[in-house]
PDB file of N, CA and C in Angstrom:
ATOM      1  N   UNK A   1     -18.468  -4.458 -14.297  1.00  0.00           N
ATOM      2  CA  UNK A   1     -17.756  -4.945 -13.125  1.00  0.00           C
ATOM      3  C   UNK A   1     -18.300  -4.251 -11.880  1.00  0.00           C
ATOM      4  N   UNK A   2     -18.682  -5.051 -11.098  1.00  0.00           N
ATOM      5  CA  UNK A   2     -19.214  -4.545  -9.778  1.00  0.00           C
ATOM      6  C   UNK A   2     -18.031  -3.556  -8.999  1.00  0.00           C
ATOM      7  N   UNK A   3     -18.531  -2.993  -7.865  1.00  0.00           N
ATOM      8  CA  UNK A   3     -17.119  -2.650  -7.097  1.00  0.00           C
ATOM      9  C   UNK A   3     -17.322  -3.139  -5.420  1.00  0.00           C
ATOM     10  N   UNK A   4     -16.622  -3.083  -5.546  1.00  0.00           N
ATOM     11  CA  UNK A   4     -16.416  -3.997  -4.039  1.00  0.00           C
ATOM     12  C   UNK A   4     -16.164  -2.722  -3.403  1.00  0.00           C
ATOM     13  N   UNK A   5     -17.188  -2.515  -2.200  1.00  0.00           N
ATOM     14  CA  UNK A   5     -17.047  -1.279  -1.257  1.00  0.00           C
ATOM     15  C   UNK A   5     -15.877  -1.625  -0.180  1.00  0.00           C
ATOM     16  N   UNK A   6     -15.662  -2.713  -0.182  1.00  0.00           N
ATOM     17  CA  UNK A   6     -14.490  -2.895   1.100  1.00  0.00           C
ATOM     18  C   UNK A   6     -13.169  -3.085   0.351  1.00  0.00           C
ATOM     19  N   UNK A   7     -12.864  -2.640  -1.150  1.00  0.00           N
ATOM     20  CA  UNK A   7     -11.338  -2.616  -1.615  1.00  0.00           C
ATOM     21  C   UNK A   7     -11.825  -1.408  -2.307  1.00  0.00           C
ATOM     22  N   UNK A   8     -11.970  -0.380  -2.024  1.00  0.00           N
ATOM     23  CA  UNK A   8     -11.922   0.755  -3.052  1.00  0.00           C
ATOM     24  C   UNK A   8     -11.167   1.917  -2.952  1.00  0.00           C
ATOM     25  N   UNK A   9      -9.628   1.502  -2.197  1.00  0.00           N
ATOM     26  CA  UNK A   9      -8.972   2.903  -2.131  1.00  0.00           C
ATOM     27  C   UNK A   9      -7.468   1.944  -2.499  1.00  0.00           C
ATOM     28  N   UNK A  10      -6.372   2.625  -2.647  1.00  0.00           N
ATOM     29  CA  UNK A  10      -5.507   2.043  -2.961  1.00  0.00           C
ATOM     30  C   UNK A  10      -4.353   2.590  -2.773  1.00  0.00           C
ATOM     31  N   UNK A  11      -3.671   2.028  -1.357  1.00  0.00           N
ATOM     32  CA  UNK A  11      -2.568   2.385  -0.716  1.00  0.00           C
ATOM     33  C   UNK A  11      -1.331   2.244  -0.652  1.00  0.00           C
ATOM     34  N   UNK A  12      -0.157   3.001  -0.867  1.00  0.00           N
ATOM     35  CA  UNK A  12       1.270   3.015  -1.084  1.00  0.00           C
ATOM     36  C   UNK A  12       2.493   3.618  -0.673  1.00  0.00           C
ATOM     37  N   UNK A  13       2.748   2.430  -0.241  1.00  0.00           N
ATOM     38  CA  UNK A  13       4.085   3.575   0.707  1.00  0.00           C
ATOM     39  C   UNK A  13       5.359   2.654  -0.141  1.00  0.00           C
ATOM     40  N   UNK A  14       6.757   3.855  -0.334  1.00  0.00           N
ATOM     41  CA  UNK A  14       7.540   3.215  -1.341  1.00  0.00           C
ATOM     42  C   UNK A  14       8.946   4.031  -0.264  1.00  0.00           C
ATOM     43  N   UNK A  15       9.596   3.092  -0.214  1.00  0.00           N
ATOM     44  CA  UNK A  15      10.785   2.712   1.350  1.00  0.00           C
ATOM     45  C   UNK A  15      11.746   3.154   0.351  1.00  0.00           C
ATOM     46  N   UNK A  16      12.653   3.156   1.501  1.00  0.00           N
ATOM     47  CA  UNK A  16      14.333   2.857   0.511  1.00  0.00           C
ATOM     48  C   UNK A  16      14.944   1.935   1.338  1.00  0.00           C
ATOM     49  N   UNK A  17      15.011   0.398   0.984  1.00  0.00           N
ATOM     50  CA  UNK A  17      14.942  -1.068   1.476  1.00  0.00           C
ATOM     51  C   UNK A  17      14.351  -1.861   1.652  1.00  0.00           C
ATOM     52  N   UNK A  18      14.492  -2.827   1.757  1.00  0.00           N
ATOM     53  CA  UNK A  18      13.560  -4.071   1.784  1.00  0.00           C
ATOM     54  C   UNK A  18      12.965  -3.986   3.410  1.00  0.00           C
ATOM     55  N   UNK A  19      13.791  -3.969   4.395  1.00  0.00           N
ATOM     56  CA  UNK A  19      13.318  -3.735   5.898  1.00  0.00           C
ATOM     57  C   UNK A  19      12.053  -2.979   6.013  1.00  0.00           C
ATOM     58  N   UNK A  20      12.467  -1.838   5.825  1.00  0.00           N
ATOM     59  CA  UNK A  20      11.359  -0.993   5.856  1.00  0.00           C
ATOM     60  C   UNK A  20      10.276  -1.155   5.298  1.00  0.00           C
ATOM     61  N   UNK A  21      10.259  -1.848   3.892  1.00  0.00           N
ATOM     62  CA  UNK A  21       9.013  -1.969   3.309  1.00  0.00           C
ATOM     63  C   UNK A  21       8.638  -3.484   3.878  1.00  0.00           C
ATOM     64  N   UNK A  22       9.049  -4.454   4.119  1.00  0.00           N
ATOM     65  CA  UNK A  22       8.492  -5.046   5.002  1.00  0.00           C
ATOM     66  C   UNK A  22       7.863  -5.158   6.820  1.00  0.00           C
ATOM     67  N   UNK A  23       8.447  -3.694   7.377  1.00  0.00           N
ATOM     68  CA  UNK A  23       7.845  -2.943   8.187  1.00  0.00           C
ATOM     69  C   UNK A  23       6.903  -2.496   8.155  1.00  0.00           C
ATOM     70  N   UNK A  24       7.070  -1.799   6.953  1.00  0.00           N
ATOM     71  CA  UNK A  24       5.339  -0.973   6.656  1.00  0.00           C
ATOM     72  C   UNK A  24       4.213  -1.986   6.184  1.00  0.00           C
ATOM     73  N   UNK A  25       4.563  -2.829   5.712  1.00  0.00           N
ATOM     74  CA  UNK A  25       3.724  -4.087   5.233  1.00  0.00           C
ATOM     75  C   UNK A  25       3.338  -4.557   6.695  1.00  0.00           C
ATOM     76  N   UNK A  26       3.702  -4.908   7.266  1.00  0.00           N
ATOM     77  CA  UNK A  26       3.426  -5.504   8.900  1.00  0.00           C
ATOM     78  C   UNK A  26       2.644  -4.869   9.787  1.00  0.00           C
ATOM     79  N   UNK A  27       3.032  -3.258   9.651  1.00  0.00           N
ATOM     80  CA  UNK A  27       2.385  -2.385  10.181  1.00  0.00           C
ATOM     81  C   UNK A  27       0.845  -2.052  10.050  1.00  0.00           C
ATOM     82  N   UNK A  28       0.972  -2.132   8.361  1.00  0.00           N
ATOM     83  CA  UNK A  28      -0.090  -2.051   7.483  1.00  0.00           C
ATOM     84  C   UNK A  28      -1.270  -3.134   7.706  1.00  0.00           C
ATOM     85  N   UNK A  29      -0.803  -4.281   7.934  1.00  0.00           N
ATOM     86  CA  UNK A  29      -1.758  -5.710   7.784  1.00  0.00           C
ATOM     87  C   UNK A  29      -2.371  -5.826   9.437  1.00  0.00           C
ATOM     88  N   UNK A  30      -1.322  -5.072  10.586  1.00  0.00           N
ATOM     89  CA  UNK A  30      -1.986  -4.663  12.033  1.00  0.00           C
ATOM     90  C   UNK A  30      -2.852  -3.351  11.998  1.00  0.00           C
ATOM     91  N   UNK A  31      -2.882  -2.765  11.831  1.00  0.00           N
ATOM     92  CA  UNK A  31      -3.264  -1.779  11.996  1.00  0.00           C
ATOM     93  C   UNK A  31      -4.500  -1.381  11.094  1.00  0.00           C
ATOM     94  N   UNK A  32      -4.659  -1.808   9.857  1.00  0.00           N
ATOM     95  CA  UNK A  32      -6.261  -2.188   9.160  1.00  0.00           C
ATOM     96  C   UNK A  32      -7.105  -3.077   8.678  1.00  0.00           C
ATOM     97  N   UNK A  33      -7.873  -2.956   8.270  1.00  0.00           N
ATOM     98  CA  UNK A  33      -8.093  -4.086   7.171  1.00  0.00           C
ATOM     99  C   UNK A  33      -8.342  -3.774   5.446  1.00  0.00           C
ATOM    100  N   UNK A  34      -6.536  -3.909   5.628  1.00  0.00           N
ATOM    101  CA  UNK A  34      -6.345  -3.846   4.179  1.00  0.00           C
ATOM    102  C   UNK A  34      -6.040  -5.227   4.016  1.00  0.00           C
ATOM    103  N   UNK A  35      -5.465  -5.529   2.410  1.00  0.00           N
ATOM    104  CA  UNK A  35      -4.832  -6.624   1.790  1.00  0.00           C
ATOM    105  C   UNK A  35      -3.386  -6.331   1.013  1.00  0.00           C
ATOM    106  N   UNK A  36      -2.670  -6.742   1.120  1.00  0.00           N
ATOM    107  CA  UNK A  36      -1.839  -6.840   0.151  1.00  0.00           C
ATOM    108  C   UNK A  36      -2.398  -7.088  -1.480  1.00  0.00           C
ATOM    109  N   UNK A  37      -1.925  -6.128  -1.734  1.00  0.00           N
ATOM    110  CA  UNK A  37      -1.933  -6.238  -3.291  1.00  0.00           C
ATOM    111  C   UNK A  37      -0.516  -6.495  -4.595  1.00  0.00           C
ATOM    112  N   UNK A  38       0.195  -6.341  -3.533  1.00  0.00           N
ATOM    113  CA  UNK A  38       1.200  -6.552  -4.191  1.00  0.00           C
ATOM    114  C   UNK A  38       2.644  -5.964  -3.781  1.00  0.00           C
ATOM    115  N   UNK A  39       4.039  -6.157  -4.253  1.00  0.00           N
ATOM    116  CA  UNK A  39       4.891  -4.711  -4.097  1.00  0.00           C
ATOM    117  C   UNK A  39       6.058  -5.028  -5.254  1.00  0.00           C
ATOM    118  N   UNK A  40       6.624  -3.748  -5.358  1.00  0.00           N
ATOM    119  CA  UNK A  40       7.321  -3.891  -6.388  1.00  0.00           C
ATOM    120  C   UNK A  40       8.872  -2.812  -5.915  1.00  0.00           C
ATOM    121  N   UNK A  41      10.079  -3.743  -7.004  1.00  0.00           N
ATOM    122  CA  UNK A  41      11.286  -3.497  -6.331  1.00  0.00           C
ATOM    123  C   UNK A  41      11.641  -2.278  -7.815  1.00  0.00           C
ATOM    124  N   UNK A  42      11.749  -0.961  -7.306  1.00  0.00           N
ATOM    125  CA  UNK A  42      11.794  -0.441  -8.682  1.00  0.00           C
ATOM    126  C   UNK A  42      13.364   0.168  -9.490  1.00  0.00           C
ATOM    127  N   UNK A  43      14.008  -0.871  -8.231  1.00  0.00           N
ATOM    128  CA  UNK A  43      15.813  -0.339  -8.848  1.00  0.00           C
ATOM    129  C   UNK A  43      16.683   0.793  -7.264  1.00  0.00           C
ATOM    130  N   UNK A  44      17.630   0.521  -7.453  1.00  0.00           N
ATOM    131  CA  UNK A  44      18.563   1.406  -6.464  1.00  0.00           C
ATOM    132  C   UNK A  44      18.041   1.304  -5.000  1.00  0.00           C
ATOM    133  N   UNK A  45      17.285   0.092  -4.737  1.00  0.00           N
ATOM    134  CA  UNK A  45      17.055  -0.197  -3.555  1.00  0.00           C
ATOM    135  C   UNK A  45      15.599   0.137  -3.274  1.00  0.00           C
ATOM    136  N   UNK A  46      14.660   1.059  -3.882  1.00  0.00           N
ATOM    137  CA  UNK A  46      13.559   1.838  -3.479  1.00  0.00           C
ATOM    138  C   UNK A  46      12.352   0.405  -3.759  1.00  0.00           C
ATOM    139  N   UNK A  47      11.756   0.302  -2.642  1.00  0.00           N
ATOM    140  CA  UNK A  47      10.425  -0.575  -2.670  1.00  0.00           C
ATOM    141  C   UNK A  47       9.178  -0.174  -2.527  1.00  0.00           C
ATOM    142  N   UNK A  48       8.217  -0.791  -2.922  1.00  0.00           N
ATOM    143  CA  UNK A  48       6.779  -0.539  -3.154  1.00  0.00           C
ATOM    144  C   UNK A  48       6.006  -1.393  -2.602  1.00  0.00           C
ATOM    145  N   UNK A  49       4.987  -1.216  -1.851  1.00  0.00           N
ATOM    146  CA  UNK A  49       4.311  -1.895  -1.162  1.00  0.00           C
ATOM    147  C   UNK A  49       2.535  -1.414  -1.618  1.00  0.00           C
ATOM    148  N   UNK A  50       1.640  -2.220  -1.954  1.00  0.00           N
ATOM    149  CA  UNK A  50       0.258  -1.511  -2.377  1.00  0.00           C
ATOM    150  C   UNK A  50      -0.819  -2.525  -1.552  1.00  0.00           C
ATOM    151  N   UNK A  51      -1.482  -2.125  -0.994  1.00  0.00           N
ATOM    152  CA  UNK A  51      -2.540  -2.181   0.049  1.00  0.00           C
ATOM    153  C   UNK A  51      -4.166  -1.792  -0.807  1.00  0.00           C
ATOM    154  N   UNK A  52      -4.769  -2.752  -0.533  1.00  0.00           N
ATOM    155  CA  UNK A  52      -5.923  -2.481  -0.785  1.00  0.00           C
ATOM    156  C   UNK A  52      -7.089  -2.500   0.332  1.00  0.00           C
ATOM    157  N   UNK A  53      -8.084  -1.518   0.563  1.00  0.00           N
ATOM    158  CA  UNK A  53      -9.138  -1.140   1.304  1.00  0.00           C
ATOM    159  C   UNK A  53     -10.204  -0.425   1.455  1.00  0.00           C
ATOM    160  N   UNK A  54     -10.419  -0.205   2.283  1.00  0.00           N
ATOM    161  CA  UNK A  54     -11.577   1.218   2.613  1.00  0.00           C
ATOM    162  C   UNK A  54     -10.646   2.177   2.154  1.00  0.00           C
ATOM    163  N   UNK A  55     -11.371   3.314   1.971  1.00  0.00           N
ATOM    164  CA  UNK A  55     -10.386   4.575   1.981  1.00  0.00           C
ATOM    165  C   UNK A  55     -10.109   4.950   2.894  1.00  0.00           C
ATOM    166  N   UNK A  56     -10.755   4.643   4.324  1.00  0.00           N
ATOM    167  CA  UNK A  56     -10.311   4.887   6.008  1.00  0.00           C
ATOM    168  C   UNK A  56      -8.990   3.617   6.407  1.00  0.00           C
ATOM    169  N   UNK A  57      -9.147   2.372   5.900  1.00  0.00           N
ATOM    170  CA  UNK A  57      -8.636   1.503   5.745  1.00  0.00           C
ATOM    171  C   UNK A  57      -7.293   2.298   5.624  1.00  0.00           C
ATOM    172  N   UNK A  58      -7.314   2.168   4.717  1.00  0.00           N
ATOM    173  CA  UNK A  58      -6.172   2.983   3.393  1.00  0.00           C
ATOM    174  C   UNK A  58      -5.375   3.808   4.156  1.00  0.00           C
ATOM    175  N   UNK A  59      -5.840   4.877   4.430  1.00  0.00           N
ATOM    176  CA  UNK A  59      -5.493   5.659   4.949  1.00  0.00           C
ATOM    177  C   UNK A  59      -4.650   5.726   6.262  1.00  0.00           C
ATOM    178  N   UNK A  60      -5.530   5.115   7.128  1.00  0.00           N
ATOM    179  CA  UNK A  60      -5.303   4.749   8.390  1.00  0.00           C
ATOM    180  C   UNK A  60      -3.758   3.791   8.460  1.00  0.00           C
ATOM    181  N   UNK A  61      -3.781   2.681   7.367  1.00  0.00           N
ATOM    182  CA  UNK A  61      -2.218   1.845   7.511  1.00  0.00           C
ATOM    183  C   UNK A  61      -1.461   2.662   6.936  1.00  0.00           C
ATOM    184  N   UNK A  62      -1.762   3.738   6.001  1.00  0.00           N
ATOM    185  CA  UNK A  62      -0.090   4.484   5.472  1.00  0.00           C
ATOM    186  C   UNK A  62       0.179   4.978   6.188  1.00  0.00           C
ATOM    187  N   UNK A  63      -0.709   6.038   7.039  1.00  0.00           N
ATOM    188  CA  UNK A  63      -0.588   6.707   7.809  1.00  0.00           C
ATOM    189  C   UNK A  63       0.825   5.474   8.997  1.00  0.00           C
ATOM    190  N   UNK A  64       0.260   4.994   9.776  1.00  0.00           N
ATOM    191  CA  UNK A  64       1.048   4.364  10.224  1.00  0.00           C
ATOM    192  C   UNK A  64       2.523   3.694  10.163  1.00  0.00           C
ATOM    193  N   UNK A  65       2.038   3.110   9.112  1.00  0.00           N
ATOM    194  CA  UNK A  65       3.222   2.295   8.082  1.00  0.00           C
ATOM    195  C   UNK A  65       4.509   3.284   7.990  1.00  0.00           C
ATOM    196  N   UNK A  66       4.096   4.733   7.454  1.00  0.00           N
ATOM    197  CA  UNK A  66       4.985   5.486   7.372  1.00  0.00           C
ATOM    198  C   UNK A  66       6.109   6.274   8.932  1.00  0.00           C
ATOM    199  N   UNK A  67       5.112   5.770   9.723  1.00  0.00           N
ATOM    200  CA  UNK A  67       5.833   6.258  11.093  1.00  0.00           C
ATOM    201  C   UNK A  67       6.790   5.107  11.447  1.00  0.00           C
ATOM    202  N   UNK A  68       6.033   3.813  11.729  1.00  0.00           N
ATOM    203  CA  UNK A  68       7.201   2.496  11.289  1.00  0.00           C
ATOM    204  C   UNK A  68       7.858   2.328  10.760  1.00  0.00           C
ATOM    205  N   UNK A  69       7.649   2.494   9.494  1.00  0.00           N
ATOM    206  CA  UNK A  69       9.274   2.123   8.179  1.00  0.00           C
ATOM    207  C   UNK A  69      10.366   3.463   8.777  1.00  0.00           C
ATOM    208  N   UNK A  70       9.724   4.740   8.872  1.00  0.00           N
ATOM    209  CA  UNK A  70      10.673   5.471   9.137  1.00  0.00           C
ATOM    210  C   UNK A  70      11.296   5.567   9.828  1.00  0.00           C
ATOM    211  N   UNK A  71      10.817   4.395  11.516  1.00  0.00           N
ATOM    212  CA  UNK A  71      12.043   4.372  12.547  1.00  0.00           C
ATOM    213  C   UNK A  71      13.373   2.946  11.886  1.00  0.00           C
ATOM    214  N   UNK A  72      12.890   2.802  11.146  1.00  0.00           N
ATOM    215  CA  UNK A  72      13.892   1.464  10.630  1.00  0.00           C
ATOM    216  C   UNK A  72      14.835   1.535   9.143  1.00  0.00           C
ATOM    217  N   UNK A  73      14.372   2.921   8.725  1.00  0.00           N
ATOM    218  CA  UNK A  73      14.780   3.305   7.640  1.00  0.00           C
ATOM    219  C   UNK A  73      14.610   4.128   6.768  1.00  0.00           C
ATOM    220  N   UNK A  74      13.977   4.393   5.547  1.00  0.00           N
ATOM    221  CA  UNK A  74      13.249   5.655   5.084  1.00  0.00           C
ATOM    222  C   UNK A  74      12.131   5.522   4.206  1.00  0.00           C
ATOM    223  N   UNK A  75      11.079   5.990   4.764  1.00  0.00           N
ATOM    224  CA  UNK A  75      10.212   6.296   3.622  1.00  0.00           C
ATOM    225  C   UNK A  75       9.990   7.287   2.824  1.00  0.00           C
ATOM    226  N   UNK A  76      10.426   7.190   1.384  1.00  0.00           N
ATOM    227  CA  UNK A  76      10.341   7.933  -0.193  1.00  0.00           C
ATOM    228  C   UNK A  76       9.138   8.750  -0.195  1.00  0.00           C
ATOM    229  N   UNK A  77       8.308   8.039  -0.307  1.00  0.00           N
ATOM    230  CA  UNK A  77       6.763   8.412  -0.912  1.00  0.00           C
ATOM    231  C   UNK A  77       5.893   7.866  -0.571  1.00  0.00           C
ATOM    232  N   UNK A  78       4.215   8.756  -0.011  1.00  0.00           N
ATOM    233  CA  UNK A  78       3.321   7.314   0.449  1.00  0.00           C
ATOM    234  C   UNK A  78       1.688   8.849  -0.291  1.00  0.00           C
ATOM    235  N   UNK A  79       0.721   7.346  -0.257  1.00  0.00           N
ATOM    236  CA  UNK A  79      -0.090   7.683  -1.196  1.00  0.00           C
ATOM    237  C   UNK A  79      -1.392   6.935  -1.196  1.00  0.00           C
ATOM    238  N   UNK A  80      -2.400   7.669  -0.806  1.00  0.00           N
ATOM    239  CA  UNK A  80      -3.661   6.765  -0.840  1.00  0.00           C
ATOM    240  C   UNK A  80      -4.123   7.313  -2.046  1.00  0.00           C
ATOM    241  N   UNK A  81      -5.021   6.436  -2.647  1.00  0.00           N
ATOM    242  CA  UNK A  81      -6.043   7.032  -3.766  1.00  0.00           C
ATOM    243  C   UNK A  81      -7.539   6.244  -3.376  1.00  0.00           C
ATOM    244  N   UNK A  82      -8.266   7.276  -3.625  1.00  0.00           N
ATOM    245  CA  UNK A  82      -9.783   6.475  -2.930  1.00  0.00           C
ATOM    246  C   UNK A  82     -10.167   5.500  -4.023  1.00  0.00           C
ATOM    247  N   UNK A  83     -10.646   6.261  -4.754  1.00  0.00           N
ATOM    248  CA  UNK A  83     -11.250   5.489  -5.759  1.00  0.00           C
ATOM    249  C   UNK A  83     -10.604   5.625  -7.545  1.00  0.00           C
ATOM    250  N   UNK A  84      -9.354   4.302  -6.849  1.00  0.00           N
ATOM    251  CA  UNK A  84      -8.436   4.814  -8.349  1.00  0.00           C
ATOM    252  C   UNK A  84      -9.258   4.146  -9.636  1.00  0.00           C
ATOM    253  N   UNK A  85      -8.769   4.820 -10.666  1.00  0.00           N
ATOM    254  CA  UNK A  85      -9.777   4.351 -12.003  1.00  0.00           C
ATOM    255  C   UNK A  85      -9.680   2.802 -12.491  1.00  0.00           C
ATOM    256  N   UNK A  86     -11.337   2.564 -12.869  1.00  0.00           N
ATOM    257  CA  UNK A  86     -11.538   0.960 -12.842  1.00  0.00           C
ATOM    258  C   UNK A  86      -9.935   0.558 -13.819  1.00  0.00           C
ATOM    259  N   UNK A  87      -9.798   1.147 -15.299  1.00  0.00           N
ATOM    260  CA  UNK A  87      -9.362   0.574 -15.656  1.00  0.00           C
ATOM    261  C   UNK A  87      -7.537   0.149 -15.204  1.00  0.00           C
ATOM    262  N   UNK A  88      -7.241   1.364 -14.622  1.00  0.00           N
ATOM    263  CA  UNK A  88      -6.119   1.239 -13.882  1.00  0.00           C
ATOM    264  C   UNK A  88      -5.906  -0.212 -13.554  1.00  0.00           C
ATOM    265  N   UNK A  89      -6.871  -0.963 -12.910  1.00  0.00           N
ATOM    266  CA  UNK A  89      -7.142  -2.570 -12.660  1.00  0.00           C
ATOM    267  C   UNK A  89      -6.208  -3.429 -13.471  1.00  0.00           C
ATOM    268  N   UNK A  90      -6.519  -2.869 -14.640  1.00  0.00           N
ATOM    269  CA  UNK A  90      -6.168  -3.624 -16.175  1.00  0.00           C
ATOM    270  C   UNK A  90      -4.908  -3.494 -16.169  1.00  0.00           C
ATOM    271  N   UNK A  91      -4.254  -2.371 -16.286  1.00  0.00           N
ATOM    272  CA  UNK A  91      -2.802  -2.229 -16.591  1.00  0.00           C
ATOM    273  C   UNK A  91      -2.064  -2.327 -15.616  1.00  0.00           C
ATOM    274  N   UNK A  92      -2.387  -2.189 -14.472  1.00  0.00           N
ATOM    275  CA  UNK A  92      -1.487  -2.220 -13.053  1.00  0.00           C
ATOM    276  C   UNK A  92      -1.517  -3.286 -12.336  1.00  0.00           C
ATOM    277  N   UNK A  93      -0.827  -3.785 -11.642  1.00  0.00           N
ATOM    278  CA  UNK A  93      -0.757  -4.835 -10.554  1.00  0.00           C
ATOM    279  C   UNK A  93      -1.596  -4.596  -9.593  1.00  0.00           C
ATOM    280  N   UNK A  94      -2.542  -3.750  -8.933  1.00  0.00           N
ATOM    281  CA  UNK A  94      -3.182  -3.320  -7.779  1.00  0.00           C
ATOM    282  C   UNK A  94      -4.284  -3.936  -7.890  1.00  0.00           C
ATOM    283  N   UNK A  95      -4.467  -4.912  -8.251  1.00  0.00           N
ATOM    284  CA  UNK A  95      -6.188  -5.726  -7.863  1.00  0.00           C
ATOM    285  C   UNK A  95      -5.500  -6.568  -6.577  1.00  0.00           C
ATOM    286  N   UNK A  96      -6.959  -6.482  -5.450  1.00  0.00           N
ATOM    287  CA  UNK A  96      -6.674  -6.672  -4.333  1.00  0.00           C
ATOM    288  C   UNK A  96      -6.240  -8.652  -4.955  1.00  0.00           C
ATOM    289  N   UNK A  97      -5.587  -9.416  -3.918  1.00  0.00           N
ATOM    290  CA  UNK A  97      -5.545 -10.300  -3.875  1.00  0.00           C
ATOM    291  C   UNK A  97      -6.441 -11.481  -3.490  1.00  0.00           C
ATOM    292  N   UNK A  98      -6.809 -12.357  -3.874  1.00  0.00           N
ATOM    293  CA  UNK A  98      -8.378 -12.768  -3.595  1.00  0.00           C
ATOM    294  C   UNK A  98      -8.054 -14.239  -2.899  1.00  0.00           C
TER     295      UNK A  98
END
């Protein structure tokens, strides 16, 4: 499997609400060029949002994302990984969206 140099980091910021994580999603899609990869609702309100990009990409929208969601609500946890493992691909939801 080839790798695609323009999705190779993999970004996550995880809210407590839907607002917020659709804040940081908004924030996220202005502010780089990432993709949505997906998000996930993991119980008691806490949401997941995963971004795929550069690792500057990456970086650059959590970074942000997390200053946004947090004026609207709270952000839990946030998390770039540069170059997460191929097979991770396989078992996880995080392949960029095509």
């Amino acid at each position: 499997m080839d790798i695609d140099r323009d999705m190779t980091a993999l970004g996550m910021i995880e809210t407590m609400g839907l607002t917020a994580m659709v804040e940081a999603a908004d924030v996220m899609l202005k502010t780089a060029k990432v993709q949505i990869a997906g998000y996930r609702k993991t119980g008691d309100g806490i949401v997941t949002v995963l971004v795929r990009g550069s690792v500057a990409d990456c970086q650059a929208a959590v970074d942000a994302a997390c200053s946004a969601a947090n004026r609207v609500g709270k952000v839990m946890s946030a998390h770039v990984i540069p170059y997460p493992f191929r097979d991770l691909e396989e078992l996880l939801p995080i392949r960029p969206v095509k």
